[in-house]
PDB file of N, CA and C in Angstrom:
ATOM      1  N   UNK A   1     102.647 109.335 178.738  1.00  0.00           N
ATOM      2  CA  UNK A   1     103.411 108.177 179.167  1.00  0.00           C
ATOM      3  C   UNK A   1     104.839 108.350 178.682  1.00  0.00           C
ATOM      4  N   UNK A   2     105.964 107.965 179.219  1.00  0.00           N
ATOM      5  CA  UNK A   2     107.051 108.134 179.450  1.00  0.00           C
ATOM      6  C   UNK A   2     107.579 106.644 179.142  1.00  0.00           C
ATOM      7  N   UNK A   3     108.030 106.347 177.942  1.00  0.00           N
ATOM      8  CA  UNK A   3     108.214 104.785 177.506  1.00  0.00           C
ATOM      9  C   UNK A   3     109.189 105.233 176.724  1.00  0.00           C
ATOM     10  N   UNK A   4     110.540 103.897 176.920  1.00  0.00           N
ATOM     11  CA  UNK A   4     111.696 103.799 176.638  1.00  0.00           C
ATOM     12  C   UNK A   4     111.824 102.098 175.211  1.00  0.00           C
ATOM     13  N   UNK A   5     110.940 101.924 175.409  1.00  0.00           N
ATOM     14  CA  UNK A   5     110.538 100.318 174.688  1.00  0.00           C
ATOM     15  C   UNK A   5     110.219 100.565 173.220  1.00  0.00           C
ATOM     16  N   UNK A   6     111.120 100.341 172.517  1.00  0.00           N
ATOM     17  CA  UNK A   6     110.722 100.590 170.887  1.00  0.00           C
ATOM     18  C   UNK A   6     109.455  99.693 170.628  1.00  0.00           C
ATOM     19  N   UNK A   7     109.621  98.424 171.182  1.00  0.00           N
ATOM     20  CA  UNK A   7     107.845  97.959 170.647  1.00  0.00           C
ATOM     21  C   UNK A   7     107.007  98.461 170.789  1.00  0.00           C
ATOM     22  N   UNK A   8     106.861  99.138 171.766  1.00  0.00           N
ATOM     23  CA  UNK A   8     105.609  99.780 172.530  1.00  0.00           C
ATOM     24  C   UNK A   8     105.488 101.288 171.415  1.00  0.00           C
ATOM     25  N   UNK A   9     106.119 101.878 171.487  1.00  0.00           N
ATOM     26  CA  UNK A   9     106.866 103.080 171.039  1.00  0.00           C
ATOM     27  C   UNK A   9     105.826 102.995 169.292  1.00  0.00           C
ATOM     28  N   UNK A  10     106.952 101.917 168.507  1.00  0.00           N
ATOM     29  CA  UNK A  10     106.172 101.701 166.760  1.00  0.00           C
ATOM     30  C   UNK A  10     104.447 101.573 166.762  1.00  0.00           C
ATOM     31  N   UNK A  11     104.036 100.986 168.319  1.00  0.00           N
ATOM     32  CA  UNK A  11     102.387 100.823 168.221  1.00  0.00           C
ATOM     33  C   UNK A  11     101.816 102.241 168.812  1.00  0.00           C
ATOM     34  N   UNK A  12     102.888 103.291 168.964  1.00  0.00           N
ATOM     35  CA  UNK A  12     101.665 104.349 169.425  1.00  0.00           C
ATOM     36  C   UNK A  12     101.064 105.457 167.730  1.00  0.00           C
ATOM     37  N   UNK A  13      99.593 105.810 168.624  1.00  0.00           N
ATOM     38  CA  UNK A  13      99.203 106.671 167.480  1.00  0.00           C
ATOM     39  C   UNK A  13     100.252 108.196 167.400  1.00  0.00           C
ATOM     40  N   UNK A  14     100.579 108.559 168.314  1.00  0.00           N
ATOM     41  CA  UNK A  14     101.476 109.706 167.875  1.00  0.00           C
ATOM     42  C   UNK A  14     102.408 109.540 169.431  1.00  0.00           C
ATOM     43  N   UNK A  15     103.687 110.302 168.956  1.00  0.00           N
ATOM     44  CA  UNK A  15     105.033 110.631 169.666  1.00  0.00           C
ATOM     45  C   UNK A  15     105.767 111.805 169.434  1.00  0.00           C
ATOM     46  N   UNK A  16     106.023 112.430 170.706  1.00  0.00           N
ATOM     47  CA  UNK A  16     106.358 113.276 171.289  1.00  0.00           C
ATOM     48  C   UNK A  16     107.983 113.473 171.116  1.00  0.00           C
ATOM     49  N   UNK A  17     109.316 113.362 170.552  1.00  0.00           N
ATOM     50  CA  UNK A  17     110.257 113.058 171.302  1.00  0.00           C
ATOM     51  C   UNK A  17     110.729 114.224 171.650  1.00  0.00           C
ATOM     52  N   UNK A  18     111.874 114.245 173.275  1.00  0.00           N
ATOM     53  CA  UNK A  18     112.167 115.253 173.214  1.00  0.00           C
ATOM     54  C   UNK A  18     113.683 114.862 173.630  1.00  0.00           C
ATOM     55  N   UNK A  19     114.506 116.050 173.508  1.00  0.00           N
ATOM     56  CA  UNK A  19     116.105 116.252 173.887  1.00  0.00           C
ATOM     57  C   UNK A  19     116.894 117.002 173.628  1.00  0.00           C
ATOM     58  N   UNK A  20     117.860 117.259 173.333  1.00  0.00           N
ATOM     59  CA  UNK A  20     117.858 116.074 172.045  1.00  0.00           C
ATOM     60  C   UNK A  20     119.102 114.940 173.231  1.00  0.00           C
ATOM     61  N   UNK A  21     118.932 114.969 174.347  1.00  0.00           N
ATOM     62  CA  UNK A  21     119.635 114.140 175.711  1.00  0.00           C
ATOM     63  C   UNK A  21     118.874 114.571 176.615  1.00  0.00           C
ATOM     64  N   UNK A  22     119.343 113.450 177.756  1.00  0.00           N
ATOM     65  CA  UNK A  22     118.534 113.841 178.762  1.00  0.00           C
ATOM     66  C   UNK A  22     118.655 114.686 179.734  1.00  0.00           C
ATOM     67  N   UNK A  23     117.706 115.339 181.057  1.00  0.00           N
ATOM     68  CA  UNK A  23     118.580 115.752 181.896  1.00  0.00           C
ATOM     69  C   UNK A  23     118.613 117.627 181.426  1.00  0.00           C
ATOM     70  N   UNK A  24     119.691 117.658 181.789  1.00  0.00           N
ATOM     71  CA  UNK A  24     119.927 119.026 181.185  1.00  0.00           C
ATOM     72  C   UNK A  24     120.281 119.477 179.363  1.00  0.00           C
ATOM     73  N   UNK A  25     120.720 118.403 179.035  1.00  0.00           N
ATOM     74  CA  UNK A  25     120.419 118.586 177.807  1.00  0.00           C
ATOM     75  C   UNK A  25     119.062 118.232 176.795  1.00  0.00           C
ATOM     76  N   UNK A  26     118.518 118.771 177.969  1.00  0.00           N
ATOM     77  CA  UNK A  26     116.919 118.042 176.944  1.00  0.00           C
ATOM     78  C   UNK A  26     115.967 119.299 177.174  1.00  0.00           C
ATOM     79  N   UNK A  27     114.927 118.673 176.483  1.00  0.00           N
ATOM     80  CA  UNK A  27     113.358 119.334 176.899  1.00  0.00           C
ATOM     81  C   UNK A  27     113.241 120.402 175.853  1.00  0.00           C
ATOM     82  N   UNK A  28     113.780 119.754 174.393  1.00  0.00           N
ATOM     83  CA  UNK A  28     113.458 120.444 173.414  1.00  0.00           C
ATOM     84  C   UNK A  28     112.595 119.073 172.513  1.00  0.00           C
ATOM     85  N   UNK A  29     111.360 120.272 171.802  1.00  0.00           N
ATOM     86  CA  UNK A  29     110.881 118.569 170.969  1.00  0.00           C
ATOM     87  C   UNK A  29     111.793 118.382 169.868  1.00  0.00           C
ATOM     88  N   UNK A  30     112.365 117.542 169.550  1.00  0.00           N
ATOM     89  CA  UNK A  30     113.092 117.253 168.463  1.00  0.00           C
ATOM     90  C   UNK A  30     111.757 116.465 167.477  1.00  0.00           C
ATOM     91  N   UNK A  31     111.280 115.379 167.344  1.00  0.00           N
ATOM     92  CA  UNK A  31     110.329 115.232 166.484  1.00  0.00           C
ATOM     93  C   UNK A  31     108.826 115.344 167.380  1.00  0.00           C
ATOM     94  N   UNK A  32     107.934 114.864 166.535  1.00  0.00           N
ATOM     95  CA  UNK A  32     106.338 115.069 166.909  1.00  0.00           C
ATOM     96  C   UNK A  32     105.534 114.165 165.864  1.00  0.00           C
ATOM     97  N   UNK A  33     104.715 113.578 166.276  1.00  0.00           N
ATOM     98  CA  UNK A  33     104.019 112.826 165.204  1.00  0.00           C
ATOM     99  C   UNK A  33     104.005 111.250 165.076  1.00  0.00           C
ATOM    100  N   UNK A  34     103.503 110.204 164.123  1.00  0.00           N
ATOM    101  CA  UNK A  34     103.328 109.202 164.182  1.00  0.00           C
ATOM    102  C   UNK A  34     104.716 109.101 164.015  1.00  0.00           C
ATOM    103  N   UNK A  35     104.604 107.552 164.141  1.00  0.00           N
ATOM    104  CA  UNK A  35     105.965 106.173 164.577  1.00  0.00           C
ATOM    105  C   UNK A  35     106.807 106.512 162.866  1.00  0.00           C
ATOM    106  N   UNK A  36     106.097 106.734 161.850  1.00  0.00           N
ATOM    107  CA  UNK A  36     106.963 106.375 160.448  1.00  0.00           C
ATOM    108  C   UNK A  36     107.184 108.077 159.974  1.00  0.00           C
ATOM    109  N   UNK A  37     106.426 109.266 161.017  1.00  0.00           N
ATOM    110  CA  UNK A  37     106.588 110.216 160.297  1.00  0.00           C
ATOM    111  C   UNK A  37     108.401 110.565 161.747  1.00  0.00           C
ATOM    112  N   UNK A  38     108.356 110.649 163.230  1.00  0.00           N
ATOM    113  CA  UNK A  38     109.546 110.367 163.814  1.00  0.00           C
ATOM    114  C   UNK A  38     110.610 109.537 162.811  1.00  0.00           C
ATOM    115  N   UNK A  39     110.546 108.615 162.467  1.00  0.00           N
ATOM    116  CA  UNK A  39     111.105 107.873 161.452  1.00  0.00           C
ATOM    117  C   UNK A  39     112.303 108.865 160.706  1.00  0.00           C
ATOM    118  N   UNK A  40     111.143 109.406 160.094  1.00  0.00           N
ATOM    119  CA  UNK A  40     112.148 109.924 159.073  1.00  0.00           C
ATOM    120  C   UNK A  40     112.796 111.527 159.392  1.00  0.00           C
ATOM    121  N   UNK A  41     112.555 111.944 161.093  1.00  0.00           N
ATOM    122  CA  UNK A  41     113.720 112.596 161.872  1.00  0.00           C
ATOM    123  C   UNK A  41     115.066 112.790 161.689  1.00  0.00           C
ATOM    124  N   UNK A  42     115.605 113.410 160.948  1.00  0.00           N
ATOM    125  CA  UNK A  42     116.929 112.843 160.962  1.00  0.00           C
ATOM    126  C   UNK A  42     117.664 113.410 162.538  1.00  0.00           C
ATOM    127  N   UNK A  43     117.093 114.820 163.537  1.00  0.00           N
ATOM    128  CA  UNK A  43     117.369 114.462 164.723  1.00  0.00           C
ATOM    129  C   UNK A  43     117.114 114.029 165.521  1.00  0.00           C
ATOM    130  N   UNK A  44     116.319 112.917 165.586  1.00  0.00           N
ATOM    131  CA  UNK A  44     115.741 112.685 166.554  1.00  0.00           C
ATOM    132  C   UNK A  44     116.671 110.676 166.728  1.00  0.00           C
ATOM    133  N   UNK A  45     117.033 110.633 167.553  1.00  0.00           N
ATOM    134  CA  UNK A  45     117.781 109.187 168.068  1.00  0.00           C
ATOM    135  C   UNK A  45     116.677 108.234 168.315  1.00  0.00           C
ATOM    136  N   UNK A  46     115.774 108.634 168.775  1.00  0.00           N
ATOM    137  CA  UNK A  46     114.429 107.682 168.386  1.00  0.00           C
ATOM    138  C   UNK A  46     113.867 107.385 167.074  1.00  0.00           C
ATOM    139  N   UNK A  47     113.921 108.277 166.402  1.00  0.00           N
ATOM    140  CA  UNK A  47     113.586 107.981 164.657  1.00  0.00           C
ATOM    141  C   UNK A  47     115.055 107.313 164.364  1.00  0.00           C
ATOM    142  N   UNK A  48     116.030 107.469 164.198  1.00  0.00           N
ATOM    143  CA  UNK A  48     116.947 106.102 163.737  1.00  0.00           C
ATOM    144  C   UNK A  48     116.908 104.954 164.206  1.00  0.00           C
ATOM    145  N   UNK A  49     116.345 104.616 165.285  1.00  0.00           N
ATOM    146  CA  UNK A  49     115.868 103.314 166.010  1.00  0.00           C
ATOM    147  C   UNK A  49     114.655 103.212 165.483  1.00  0.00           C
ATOM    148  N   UNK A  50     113.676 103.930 165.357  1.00  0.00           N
ATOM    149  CA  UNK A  50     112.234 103.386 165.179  1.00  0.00           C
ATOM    150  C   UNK A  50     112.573 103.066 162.940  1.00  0.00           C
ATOM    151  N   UNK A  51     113.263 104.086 162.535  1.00  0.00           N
ATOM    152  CA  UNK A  51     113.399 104.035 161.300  1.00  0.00           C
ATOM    153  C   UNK A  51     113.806 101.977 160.620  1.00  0.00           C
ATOM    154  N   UNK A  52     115.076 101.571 161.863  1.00  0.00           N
ATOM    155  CA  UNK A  52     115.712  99.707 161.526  1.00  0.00           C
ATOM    156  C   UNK A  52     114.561  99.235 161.622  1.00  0.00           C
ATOM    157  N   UNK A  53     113.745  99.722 162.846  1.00  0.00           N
ATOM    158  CA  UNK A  53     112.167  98.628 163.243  1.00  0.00           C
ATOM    159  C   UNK A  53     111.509  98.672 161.959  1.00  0.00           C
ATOM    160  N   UNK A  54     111.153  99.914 161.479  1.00  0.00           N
ATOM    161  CA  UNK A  54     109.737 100.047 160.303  1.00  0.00           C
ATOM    162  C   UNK A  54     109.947  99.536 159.093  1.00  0.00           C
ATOM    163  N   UNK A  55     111.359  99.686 158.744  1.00  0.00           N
ATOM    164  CA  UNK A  55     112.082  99.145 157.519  1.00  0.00           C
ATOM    165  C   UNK A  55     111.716  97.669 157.003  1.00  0.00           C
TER     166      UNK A  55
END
């Protein structure tokens, strides 16, 4: 699944992210793993968003 929704996002059992942009600048995994282990990504732009949520 392909979800842009941080709520949805903090309730999954594991995440994929990839990019580190979209498009042509993407389709590398930048993190992998649960919502608090992305978290602590420091490249990943989804772990600094999911990191304000978990806090």
């Amino acid at each position: 699944v392909i979800e842009h929704n941080l709520d949805v996002i903090k309730t999954a059992d594991y995440i994929i992210d990839m990019g580190p942009e979209g498009g042509d600048g993407g389709g590398t995994v930048i993190a992998k793993g649960t919502p608090e282990q992305v978290a602590k990504c420091k490249e990943s732009y989804t772990g600094a968003f999911l990191k304000k949520m978990l806090d």
